[in-house]
Protein backbone atom coordinates (compact mmCIF):
# COMPACT_ATOMS: atom_id res chain seq x y z
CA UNK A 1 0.00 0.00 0.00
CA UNK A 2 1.68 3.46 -0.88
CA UNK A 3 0.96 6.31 1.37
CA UNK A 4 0.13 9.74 0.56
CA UNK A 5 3.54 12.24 0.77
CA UNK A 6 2.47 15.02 2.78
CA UNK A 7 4.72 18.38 2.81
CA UNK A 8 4.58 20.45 6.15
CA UNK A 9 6.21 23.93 6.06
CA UNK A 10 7.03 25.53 9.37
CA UNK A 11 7.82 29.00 8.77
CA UNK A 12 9.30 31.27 11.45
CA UNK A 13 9.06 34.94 11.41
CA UNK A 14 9.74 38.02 12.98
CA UNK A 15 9.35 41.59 12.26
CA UNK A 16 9.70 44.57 14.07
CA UNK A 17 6.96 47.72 14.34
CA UNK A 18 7.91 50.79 12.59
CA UNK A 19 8.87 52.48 15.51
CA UNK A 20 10.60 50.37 17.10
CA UNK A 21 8.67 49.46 20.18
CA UNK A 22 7.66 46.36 20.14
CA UNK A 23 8.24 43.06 18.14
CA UNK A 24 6.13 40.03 16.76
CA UNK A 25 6.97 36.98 15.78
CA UNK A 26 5.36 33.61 15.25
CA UNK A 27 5.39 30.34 12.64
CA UNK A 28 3.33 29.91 9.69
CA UNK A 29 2.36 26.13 8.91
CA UNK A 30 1.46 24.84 5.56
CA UNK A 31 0.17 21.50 4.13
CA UNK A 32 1.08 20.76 0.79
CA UNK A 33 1.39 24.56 -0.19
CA UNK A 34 -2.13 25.49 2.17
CA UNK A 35 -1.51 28.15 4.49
CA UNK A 36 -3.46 27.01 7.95
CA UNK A 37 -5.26 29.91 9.71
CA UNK A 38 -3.35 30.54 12.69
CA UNK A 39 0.31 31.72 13.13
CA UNK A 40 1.68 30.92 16.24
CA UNK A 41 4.36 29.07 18.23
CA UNK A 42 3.08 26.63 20.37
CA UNK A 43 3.59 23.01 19.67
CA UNK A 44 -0.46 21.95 20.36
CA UNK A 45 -2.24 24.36 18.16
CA UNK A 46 0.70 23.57 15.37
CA UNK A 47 -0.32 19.78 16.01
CA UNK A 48 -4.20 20.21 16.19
CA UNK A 49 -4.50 22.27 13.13
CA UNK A 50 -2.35 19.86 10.85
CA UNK A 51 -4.28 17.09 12.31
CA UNK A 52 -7.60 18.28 11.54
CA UNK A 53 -6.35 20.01 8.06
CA UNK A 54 -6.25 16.36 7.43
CA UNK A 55 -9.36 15.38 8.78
CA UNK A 56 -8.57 13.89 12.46
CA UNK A 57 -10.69 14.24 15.38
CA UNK A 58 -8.13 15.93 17.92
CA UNK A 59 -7.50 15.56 21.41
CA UNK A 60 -4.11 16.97 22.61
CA UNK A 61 -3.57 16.70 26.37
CA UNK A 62 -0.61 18.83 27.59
CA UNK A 63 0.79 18.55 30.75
CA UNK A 64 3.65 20.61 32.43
CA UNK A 65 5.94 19.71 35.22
């Protein structure tokens, strides 16, 4: 059985305002060339919005120690 390739892009930016004051930065994720809504950092809402880009039914539990 041959599987499907998928192609993730994770792409980082950051920019600064035009005065100077303050900074903003984040990651953009696309699926085979499809930009996904939200640009952010964090690992879980990376993770949740490939897997339901592809049609999963996600439940992430994060924990912290």
């Amino acid at each position: 059985m041959t599987k499907e390739k998928i192609k993730i892009e994770l792409l980082e930016y950051t920019y600064d305002c035009g005065d100077g004051c303050c900074t903003n930065y984040g990651t953009i994720t696309k699926i085979n060339g499809v930009e996904l809504e939200c640009h952010n950092q964090d690992t879980e809402t990376i993770l949740r919005e490939i897997l339901e880009h592809l049609g999963y039914d996600v439940e992430i539990e994060t924990s912290y120690e």
